[in-house]
Protein backbone atom coordinates (compact mmCIF):
# COMPACT_ATOMS: atom_id res chain seq x y z
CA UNK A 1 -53.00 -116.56 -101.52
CA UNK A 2 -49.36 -118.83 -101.98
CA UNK A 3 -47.40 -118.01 -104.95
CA UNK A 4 -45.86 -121.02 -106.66
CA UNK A 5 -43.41 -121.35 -108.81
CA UNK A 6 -44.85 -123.36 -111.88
CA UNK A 7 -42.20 -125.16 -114.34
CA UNK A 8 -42.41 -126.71 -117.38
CA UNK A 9 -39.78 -129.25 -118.36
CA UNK A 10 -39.58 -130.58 -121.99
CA UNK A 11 -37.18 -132.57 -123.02
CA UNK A 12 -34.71 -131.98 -125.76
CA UNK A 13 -31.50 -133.68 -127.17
CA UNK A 14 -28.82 -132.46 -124.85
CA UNK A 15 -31.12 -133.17 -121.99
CA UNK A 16 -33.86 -131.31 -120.27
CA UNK A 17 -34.43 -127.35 -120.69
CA UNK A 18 -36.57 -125.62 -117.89
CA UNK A 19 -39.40 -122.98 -118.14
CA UNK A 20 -40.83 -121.13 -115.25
CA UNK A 21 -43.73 -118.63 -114.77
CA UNK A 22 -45.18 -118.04 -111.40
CA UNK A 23 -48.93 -117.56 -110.69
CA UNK A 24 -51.06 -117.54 -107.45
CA UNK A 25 -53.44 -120.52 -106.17
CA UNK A 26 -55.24 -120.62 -103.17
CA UNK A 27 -54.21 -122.80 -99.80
CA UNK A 28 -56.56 -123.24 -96.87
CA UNK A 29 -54.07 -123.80 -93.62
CA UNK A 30 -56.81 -125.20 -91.98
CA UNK A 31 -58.07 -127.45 -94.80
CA UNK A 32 -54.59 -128.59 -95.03
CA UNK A 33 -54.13 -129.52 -91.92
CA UNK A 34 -57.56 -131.25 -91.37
CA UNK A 35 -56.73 -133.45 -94.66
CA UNK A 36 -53.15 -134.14 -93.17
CA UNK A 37 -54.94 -135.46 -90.54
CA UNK A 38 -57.19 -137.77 -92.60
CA UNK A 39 -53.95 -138.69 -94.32
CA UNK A 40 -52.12 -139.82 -91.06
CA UNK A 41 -54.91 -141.76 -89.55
CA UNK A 42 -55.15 -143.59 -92.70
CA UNK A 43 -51.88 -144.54 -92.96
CA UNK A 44 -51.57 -145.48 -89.17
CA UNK A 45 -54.24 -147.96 -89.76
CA UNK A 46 -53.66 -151.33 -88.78
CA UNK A 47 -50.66 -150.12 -86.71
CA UNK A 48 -50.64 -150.17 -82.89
CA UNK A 49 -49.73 -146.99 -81.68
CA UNK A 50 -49.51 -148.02 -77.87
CA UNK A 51 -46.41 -150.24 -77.03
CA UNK A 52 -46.52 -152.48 -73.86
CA UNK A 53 -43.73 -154.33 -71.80
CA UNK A 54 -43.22 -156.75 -69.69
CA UNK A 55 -40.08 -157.06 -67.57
CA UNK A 56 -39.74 -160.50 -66.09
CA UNK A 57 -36.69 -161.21 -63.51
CA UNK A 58 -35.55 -162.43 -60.04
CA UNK A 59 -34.83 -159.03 -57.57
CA UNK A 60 -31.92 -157.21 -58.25
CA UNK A 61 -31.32 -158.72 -61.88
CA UNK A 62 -31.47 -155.12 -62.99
CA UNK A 63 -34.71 -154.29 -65.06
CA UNK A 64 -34.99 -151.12 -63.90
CA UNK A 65 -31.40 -150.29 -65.35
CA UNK A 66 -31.96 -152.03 -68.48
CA UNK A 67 -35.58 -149.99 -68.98
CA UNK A 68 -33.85 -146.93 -68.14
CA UNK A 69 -30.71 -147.61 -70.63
CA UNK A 70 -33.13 -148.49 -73.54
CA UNK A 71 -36.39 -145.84 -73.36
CA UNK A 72 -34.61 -143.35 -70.95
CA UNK A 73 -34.19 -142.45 -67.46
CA UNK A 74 -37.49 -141.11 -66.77
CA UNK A 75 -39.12 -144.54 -67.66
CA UNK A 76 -38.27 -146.24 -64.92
CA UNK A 77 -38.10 -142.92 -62.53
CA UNK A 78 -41.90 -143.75 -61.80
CA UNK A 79 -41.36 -145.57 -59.05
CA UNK A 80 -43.45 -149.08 -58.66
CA UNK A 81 -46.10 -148.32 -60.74
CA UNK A 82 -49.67 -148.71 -60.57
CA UNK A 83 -50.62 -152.74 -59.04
CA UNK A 84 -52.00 -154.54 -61.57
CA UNK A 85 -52.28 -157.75 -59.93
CA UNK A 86 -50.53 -158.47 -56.74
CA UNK A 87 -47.07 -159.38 -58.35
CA UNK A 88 -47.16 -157.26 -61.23
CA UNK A 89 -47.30 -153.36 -61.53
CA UNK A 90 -47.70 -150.90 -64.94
CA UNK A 91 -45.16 -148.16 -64.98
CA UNK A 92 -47.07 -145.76 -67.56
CA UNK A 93 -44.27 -143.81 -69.05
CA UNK A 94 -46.67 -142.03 -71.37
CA UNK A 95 -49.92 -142.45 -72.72
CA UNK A 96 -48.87 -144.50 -75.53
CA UNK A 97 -46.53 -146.88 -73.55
CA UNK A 98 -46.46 -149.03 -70.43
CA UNK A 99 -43.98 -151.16 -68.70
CA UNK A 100 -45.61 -154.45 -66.66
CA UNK A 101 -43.05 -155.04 -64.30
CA UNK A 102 -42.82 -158.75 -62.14
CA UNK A 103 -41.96 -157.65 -58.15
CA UNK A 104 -39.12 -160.64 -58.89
CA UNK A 105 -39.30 -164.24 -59.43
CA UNK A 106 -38.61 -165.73 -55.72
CA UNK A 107 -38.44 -169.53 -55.94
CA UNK A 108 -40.20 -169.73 -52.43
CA UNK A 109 -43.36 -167.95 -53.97
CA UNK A 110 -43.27 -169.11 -56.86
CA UNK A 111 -46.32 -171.05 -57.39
CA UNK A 112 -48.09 -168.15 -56.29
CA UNK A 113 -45.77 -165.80 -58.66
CA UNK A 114 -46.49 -168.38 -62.00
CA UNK A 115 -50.33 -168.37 -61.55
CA UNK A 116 -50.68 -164.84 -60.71
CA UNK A 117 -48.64 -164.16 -64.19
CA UNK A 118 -50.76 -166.71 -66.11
CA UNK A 119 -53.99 -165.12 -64.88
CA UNK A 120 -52.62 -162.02 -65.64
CA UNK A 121 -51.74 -163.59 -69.12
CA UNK A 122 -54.88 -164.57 -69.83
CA UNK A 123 -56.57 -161.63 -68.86
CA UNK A 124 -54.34 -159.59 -71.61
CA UNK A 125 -55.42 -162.12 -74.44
CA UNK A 126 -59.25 -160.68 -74.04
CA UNK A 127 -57.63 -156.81 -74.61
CA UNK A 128 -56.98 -155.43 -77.77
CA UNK A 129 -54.55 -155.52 -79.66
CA UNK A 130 -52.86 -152.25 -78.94
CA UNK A 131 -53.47 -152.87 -75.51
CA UNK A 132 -51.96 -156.45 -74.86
CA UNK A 133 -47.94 -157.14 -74.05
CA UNK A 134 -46.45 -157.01 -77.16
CA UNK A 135 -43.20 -158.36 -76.29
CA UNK A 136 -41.58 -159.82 -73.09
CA UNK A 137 -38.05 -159.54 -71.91
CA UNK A 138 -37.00 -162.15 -69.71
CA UNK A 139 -33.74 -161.05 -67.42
CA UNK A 140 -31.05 -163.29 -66.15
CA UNK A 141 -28.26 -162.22 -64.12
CA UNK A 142 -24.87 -163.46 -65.51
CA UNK A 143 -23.25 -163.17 -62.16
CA UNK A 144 -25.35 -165.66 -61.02
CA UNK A 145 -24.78 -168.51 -63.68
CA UNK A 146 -28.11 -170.55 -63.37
CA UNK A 147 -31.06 -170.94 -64.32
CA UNK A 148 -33.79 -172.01 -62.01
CA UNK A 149 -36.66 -174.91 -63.08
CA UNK A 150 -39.37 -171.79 -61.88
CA UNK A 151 -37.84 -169.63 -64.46
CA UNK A 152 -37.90 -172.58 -67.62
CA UNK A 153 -41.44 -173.09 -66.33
CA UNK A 154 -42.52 -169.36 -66.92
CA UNK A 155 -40.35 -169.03 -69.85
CA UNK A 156 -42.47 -172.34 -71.56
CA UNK A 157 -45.78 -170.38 -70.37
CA UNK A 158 -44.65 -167.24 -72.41
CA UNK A 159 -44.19 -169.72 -75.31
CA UNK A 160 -47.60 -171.23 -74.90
CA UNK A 161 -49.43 -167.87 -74.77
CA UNK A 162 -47.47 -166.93 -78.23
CA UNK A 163 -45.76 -164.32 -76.45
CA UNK A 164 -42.70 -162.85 -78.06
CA UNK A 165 -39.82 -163.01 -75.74
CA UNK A 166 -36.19 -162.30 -75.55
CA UNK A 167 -34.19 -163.15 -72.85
CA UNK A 168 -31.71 -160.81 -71.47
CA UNK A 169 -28.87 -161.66 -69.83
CA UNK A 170 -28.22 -158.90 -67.50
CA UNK A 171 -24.76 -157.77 -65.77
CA UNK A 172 -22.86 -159.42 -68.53
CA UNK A 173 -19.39 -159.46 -67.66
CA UNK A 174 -17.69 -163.07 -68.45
CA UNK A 175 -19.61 -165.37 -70.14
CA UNK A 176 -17.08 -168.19 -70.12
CA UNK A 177 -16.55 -169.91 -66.39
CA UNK A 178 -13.66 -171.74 -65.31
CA UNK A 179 -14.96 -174.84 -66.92
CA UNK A 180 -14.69 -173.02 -69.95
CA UNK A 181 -18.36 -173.34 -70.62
CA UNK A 182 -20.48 -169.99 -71.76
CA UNK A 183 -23.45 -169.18 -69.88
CA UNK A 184 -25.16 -167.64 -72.81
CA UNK A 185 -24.85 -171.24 -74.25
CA UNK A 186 -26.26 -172.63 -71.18
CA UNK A 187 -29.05 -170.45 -71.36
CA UNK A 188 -29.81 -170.86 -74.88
CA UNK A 189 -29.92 -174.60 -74.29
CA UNK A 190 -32.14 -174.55 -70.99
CA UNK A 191 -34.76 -171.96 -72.80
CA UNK A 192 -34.43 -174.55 -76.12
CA UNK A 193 -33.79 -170.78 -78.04
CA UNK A 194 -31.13 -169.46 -80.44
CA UNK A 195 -29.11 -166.52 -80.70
CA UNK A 196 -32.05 -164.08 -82.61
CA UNK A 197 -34.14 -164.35 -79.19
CA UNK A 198 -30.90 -163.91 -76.74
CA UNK A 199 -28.88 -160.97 -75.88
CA UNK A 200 -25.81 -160.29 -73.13
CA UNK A 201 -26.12 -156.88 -71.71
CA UNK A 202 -24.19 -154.19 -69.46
CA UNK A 203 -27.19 -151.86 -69.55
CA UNK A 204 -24.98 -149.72 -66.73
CA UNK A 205 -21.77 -148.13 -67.25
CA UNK A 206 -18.88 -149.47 -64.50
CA UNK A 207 -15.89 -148.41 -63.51
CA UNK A 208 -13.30 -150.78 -62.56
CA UNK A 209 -10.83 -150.15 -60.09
CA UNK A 210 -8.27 -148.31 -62.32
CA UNK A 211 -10.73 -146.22 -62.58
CA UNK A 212 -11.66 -146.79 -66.39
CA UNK A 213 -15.37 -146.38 -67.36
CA UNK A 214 -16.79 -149.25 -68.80
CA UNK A 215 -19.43 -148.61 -71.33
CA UNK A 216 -22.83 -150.45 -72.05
CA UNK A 217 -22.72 -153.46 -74.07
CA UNK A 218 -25.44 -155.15 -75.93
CA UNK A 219 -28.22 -152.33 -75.71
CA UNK A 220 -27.85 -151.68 -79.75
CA UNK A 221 -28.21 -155.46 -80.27
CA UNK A 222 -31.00 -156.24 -77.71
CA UNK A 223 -33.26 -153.17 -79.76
CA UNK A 224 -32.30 -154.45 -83.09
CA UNK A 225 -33.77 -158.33 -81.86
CA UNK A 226 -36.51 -157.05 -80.27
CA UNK A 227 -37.44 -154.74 -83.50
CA UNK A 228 -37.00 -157.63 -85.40
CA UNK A 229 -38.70 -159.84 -83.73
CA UNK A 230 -42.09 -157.90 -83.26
CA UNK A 231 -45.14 -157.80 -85.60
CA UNK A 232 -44.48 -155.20 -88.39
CA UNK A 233 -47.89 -153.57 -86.45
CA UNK A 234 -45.67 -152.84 -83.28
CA UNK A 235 -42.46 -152.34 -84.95
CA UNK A 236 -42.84 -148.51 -85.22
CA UNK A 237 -44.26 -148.15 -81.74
CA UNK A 238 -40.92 -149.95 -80.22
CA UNK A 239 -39.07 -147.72 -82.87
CA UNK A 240 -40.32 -144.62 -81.23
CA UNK A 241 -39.82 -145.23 -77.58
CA UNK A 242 -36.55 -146.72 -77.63
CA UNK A 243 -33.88 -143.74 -77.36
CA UNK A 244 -31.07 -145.46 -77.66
CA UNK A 245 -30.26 -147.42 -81.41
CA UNK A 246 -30.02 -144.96 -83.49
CA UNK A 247 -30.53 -147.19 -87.04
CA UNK A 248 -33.36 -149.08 -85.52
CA UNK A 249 -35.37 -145.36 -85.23
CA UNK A 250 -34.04 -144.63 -88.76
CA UNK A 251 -35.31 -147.97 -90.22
CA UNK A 252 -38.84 -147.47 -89.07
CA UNK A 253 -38.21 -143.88 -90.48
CA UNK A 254 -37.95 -145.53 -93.91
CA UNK A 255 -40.79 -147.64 -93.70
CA UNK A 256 -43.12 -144.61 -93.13
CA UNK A 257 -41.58 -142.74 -96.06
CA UNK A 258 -42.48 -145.13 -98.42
CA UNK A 259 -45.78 -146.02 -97.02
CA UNK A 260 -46.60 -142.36 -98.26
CA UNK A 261 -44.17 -142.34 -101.34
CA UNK A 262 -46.51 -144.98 -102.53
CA UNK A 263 -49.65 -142.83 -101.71
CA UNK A 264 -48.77 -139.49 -103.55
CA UNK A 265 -47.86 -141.55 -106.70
CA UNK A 266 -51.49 -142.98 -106.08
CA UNK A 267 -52.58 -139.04 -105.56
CA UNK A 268 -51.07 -138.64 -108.78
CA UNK A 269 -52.20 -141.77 -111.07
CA UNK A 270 -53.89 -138.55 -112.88
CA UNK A 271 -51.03 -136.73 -113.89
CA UNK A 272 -51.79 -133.44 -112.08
CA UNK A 273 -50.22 -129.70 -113.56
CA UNK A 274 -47.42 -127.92 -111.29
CA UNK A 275 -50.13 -125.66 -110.17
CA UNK A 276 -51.67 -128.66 -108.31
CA UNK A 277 -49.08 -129.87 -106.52
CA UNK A 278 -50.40 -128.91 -103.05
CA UNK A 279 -53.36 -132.08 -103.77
CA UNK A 280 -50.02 -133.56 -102.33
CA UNK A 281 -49.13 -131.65 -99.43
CA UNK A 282 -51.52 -132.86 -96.75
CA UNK A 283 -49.99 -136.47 -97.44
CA UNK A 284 -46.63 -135.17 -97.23
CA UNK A 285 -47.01 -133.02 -94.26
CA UNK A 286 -48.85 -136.56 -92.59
CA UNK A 287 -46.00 -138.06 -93.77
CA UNK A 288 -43.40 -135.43 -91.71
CA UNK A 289 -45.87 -135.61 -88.65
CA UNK A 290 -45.90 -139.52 -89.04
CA UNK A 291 -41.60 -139.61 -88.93
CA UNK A 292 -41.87 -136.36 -85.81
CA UNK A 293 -43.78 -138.50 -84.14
CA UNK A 294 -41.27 -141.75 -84.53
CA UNK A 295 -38.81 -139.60 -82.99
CA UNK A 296 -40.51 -138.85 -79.86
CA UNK A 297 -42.21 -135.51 -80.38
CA UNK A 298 -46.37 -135.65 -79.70
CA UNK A 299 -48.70 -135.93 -82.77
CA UNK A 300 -50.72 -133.27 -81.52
CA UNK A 301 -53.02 -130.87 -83.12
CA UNK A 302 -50.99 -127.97 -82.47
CA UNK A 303 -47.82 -129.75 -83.83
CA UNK A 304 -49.19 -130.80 -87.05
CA UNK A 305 -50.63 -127.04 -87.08
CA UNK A 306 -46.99 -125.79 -86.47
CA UNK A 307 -45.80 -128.65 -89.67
CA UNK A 308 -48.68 -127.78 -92.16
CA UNK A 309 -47.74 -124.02 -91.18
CA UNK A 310 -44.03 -124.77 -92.08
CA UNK A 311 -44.90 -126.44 -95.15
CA UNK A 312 -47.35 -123.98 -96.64
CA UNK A 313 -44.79 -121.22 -96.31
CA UNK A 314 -41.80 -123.65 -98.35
CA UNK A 315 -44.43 -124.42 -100.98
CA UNK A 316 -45.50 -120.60 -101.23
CA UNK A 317 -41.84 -119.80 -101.77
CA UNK A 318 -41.92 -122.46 -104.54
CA UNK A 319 -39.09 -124.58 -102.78
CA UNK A 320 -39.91 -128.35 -103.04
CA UNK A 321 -40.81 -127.53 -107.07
CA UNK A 322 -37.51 -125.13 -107.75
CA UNK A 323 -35.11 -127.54 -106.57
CA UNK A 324 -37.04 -130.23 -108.22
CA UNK A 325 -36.97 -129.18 -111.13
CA UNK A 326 -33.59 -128.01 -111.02
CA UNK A 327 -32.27 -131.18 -109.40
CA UNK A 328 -35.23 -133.90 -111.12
CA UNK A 329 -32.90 -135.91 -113.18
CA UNK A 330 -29.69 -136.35 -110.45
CA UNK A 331 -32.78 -138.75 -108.72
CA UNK A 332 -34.93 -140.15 -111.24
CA UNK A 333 -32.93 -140.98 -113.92
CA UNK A 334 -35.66 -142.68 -116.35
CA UNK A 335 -38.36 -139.52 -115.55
CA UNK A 336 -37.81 -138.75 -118.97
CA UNK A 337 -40.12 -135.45 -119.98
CA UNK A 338 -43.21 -134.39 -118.44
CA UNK A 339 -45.73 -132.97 -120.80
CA UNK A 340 -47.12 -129.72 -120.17
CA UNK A 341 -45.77 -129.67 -116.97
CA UNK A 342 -47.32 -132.53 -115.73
CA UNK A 343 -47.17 -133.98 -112.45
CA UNK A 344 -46.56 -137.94 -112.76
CA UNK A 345 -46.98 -140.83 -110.78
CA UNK A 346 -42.72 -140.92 -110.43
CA UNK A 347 -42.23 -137.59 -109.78
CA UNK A 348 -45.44 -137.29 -107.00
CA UNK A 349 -43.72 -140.45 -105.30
CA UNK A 350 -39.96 -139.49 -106.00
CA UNK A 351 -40.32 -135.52 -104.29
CA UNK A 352 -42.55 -136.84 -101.45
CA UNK A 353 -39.76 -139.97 -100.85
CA UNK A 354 -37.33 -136.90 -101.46
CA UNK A 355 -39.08 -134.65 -98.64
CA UNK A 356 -38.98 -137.61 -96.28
CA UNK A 357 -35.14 -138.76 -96.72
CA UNK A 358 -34.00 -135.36 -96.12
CA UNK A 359 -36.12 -134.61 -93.20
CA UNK A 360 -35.46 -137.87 -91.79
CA UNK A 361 -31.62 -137.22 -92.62
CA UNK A 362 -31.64 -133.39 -90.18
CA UNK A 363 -33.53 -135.52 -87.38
CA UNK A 364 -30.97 -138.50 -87.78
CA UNK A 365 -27.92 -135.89 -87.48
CA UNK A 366 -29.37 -134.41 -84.16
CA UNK A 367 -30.26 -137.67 -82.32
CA UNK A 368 -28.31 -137.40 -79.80
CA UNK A 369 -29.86 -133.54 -79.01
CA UNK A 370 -33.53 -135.22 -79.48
CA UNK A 371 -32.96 -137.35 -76.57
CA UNK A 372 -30.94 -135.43 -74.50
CA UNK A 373 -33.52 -133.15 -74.93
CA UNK A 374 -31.52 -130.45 -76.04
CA UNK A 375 -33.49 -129.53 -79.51
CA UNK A 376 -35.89 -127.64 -80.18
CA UNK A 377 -37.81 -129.05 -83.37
CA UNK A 378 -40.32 -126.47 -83.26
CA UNK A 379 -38.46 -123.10 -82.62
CA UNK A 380 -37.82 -122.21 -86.58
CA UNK A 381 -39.27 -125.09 -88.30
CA UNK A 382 -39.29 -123.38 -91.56
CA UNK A 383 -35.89 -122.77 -91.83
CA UNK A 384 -35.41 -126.61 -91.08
CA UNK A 385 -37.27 -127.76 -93.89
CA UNK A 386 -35.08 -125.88 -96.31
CA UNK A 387 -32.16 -126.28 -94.82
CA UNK A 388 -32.89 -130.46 -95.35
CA UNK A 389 -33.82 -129.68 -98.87
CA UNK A 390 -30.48 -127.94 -99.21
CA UNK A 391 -28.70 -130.66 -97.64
CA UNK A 392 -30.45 -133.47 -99.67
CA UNK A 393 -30.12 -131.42 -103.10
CA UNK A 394 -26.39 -130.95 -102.90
């Protein structure tokens, strides 16, 4: 048995006066975490969960660099990957992503190069969804200021196919010649593309010879194009395996929050008594496991054991409804009162939206740790729960 803390809030002239009594309801753990389960798969519908890659580039225009600066060092650690075809290779970093890289676009092959892509291409149109290329970067090295006929040929093909495709130009270190002419511009013009679906990058960090460390340039700005150019069903994939833009992982964050915000207020379209409140706790803890698993951490059985674990032992301690009720009308300003202690559509959606953003807000703090992979999410997950309520209710 959980004891809850159940409050009744009526509202009177000078505001809203609290009353609290607690009594003891039954929680299955492993009911709960079955239903989160349900919950999770339901709201993961219509998203693809896999994320696939494909790096396109002459040799040595640096794609390995740029996959390593973007989804980490080990992705790119592999080695040359699985052969897919005989010029292309799938680096699986995990089970959930893949990286197709070219061997390099040498003009003297090329033929051979282009219709060993397009049969590749039009092999991935018969896969599904989850399983085809969902977006293609397309390197060119700044250094070398040109852009071959092979490469605007390819680049059309990608365009044909309805493949979405950036182009990144690599080793980006003066984009204006002697002429006075930009080589982004150049490029833009030769691939007929705008700015949205180009990006100059130092995916490396140099040091010149006064010894000063020059950093990466362009990563943050390549991620936030690519998010924005994908499908909203890949968005959250590319969210969660690029390590490096920090808002880009915190957008998707948001997303998911009110995906189940939205849901609980359904939950609740029946106003539901205080004592009920855990009807909503398998969509909220699907909701925490949903935002884990943006940031990187596996949506496995045991982990959503160890977050419905967590989140029965804050609700038997009465936390999420205490500071609630407490707290209620610093965040929803129009709840007005809620008879008999009533749980309502805005107050299901507005504490589950609550639980997300300050969840959401102790993962955000500690991104760096998360990918450095110096923190431990699981070692006292408990006491990180209500330390983010804390936080959030200040």
């Amino acid at each position: 048995m959980l004891k809850y803390t159940n409050f009744i809030l009526t509202k009177k002239d000078n505001g809203m006066e609290t009353n609290q009594k607690q009594q003891e309801i039954p929680l299955d753990l492993n009911d709960l975490m079955a239903k989160a389960k349900d919950a999770f798969k339901e709201a993961t519908q219509g998203i693809c969960s896999k994320l696939n890659v494909l790096m396109v580039g002459k040799t040595g225009v640096g794609k390995s660099t740029l996959i390593n600066a973007v989804f980490g060092e080990k992705a790119a650690k592999t080695g040359s990957g699985k052969p897919v075809t005989q010029e292309i290779s799938e680096i699986k970093v995990n089970p959930n992503f893949s990286i197709y890289d070219t061997k390099g676009l040498e003009m003297k092959d090329f033929e051979f190069i282009y219709a060993d892509i397009a049969n590749f291409l039009e092999e991935d149109s018969k896969k599904r969804a989850d399983e085809q290329i969902h977006i293609v970067w397309f390197c060119v090295a700044e250094p070398g200021r040109r852009i071959e006929e092979g490469e605007k040929k390819l680049f059309d093909l990608f365009g044909q196919k309805d493949y979405t495709t950036i182009v990144a130009i690599t080793k980006a270190q003066q984009d204006k010649d002697e002429n006075g002419e930009n080589f982004s511009d150049k490029v833009k013009s030769e691939f007929g593309i705008n700015d949205k679906y180009t990006q100059r990058v130092v995916a490396l960090e140099i040091e010149d010879d006064d010894g000063n460390i020059k950093p990466l340039k362009g990563i943050d700005e390549l991620i936030k194009k690519t998010y924005n150019a994908l499908p909203e069903a890949s968005k959250q994939a590319f969210a969660r395996e690029q390590k490096y833009n920090k808002d880009v992982k915190y957008e998707a964050a948001l997303d998911i929050i009110n995906k189940y915000s939205v849901a609980a207020g359904a939950i609740a379209v029946n106003p539901l008594p205080f004592s009920d409140i855990a009807l909503l706790l398998p969509t909220q803890i699907a909701m925490i496991t949903h935002i884990t698993h943006n940031y990187g951490f596996e949506a496995s059985a045991e982990n959503i054991a160890k977050l419905a674990a967590s989140f029965a032992a804050v609700a038997a301690g009465g936390f999420a409804v205490r500071f609630l009720a407490g707290n209620l009308l610093k965040f929803i300003p129009a709840v007005g009162s809620v008879a008999g202690g009533a749980f309502n559509v805005t107050v299901a959606s507005s504490t589950t939206k609550l639980m997300g953003n300050a969840y959401l807000a102790y993962l955000n703090d500690n991104f760096e740790l998360i990918y450095k992979g110096d923190f431990d999410l699981f070692s006292n997950l408990t006491d990180t729960i209500i330390k983010a309520y804390v936080e959030k209710l200040k």
